[in-house]
Protein backbone atom coordinates (compact mmCIF):
# COMPACT_ATOMS: atom_id res chain seq x y z
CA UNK A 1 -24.32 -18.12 -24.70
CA UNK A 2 -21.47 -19.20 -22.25
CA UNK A 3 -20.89 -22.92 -21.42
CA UNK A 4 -20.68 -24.20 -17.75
CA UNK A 5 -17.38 -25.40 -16.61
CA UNK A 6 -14.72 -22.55 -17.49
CA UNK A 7 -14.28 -19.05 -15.73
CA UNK A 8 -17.46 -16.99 -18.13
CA UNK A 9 -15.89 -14.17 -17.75
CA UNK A 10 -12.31 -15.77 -19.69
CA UNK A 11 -15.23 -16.93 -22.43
CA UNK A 12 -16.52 -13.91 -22.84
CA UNK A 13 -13.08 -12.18 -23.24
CA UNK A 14 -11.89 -14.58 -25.17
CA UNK A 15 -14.63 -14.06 -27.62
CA UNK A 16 -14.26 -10.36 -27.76
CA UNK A 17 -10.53 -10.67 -28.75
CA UNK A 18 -11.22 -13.40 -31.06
CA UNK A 19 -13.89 -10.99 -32.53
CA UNK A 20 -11.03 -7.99 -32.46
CA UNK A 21 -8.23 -10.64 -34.17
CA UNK A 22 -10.42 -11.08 -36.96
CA UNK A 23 -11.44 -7.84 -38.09
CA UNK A 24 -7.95 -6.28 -37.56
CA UNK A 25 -7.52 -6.46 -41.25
CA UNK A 26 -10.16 -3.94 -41.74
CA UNK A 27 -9.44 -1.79 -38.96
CA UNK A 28 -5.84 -1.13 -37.63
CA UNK A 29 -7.34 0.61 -34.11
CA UNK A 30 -8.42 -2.96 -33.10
CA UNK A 31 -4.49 -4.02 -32.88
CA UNK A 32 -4.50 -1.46 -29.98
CA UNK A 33 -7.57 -2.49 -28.69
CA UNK A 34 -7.12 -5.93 -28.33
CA UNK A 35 -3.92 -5.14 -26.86
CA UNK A 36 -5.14 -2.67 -24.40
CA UNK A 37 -7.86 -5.18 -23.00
CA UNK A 38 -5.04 -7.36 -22.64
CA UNK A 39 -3.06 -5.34 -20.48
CA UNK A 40 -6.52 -3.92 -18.76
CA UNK A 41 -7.27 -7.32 -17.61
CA UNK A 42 -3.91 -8.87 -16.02
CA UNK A 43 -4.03 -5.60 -14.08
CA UNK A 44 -7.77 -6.31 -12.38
CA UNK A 45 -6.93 -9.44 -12.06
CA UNK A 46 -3.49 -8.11 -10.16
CA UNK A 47 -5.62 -5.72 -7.98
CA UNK A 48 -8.09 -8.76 -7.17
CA UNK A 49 -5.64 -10.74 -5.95
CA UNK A 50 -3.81 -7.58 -3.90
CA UNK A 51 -7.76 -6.64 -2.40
CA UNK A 52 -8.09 -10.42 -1.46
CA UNK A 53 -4.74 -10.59 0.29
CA UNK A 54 -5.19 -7.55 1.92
CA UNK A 55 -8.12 -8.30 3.37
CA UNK A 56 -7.52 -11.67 4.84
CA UNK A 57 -4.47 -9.69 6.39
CA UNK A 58 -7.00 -7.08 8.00
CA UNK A 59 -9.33 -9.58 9.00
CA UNK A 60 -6.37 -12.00 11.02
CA UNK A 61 -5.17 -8.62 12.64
CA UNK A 62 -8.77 -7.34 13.53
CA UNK A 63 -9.88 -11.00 14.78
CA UNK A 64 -6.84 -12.69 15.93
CA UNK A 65 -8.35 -15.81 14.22
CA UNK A 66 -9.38 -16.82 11.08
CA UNK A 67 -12.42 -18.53 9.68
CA UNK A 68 -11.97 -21.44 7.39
CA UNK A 69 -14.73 -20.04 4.87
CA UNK A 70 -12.47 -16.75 4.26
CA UNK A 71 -9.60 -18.46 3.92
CA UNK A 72 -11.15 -21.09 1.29
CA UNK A 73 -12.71 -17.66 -0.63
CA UNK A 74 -9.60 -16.06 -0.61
CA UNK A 75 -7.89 -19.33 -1.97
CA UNK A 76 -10.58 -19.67 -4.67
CA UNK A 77 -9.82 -16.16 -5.54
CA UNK A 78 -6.36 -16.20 -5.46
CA UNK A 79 -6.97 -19.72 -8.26
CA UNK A 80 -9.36 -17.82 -10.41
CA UNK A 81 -6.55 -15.45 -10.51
CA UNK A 82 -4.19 -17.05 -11.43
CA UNK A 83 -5.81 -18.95 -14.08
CA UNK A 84 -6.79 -16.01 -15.62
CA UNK A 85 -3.35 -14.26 -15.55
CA UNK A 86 -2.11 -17.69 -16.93
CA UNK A 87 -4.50 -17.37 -19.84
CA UNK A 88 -3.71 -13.77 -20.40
CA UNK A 89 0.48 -14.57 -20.41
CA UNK A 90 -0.87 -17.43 -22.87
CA UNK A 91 -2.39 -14.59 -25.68
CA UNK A 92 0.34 -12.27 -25.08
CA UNK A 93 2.85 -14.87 -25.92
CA UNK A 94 1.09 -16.30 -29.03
CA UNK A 95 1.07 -14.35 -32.28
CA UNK A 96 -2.19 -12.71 -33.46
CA UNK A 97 -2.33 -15.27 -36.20
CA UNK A 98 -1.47 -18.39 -33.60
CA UNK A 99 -4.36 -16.66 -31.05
CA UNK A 100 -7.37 -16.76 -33.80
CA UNK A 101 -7.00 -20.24 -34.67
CA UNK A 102 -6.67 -20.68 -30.47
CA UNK A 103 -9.77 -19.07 -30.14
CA UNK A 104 -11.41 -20.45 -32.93
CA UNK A 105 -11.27 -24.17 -31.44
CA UNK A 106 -13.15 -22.74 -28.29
CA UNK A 107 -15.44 -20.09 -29.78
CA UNK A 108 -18.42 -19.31 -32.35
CA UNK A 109 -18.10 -16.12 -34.20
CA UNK A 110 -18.82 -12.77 -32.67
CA UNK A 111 -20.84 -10.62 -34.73
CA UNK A 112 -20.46 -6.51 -34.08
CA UNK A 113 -23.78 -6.26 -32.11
CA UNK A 114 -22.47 -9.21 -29.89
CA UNK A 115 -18.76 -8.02 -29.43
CA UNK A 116 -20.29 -4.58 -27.89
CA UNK A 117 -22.25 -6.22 -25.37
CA UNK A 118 -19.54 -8.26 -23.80
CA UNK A 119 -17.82 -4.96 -23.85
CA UNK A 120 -20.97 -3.65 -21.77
CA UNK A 121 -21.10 -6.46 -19.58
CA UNK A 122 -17.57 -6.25 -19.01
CA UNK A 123 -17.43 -3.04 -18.01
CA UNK A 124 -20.02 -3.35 -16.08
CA UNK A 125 -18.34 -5.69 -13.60
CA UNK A 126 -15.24 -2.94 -13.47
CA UNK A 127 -15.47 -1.51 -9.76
CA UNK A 128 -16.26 2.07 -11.24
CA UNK A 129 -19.63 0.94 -12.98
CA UNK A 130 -20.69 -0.85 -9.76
CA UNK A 131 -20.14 1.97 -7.36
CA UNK A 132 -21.75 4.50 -10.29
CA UNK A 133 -25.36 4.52 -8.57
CA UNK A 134 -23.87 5.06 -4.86
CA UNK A 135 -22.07 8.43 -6.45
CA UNK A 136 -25.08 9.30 -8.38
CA UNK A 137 -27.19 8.94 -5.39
CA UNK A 138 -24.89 10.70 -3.05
């Protein structure tokens, strides 16, 4: 269950690598793991912020003008962004044994059957797994 207040999708990842930090010890693939989720989310975040950028360029071109509503999503984006990325630069510069005692301030423990379904959710919000039913269909 995710509190209100902070980004839930930075709660749920931070569960999942708090769940990966702790059961490194039994499984050395996890190191990679965590480490590749990591990496996997500063780049969407990077791409977010490009998209958003790119299309409040389009849309002053196209329009001439811009609306006050796009700008204030694009600014909320470009925040969420960088909070995220600031959080991300935050585990990558902390020590695995630094980031579990992080994590375990802000987190309950993540059991195996919980860890895999913030992995499901969070692939499910990847761009590929929302545009999966317009390939299947077409």
């Amino acid at each position: 269950q995710v509190s209100g207040g902070e980004d839930e999708i930075q709660q749920l990842q931070k569960a999942l690598l708090d769940y990966l930090d702790e059961n490194t010890e039994t499984d050395a693939s996890l190191v990679f793991s965590r480490k590749f989720y990591v990496a996997q989310w500063f780049r969407d975040t990077t791409m977010e912020t490009e998209k958003a950028i790119k299309s409040q360029k389009d849309e002053d071109s196209s329009e001439g003008t811009h609306h006050a509503k796009d700008v204030e999503t694009t600014g909320q984006i470009m925040h969420r962004a960088e909070s995220r990325k600031k959080f991300l630069r935050s585990i990558i510069k902390a020590a695995p044994s630094h980031f579990s005692t992080l994590l375990k301030m802000n987190s309950d423990t993540v059991d195996y059957e919980d860890a895999c379904l913030i992995v499901r959710y969070l692939a499910s919000m990847r761009p590929f797994a929302q545009s999966f039913d317009i390939y299947l269909t077409q």
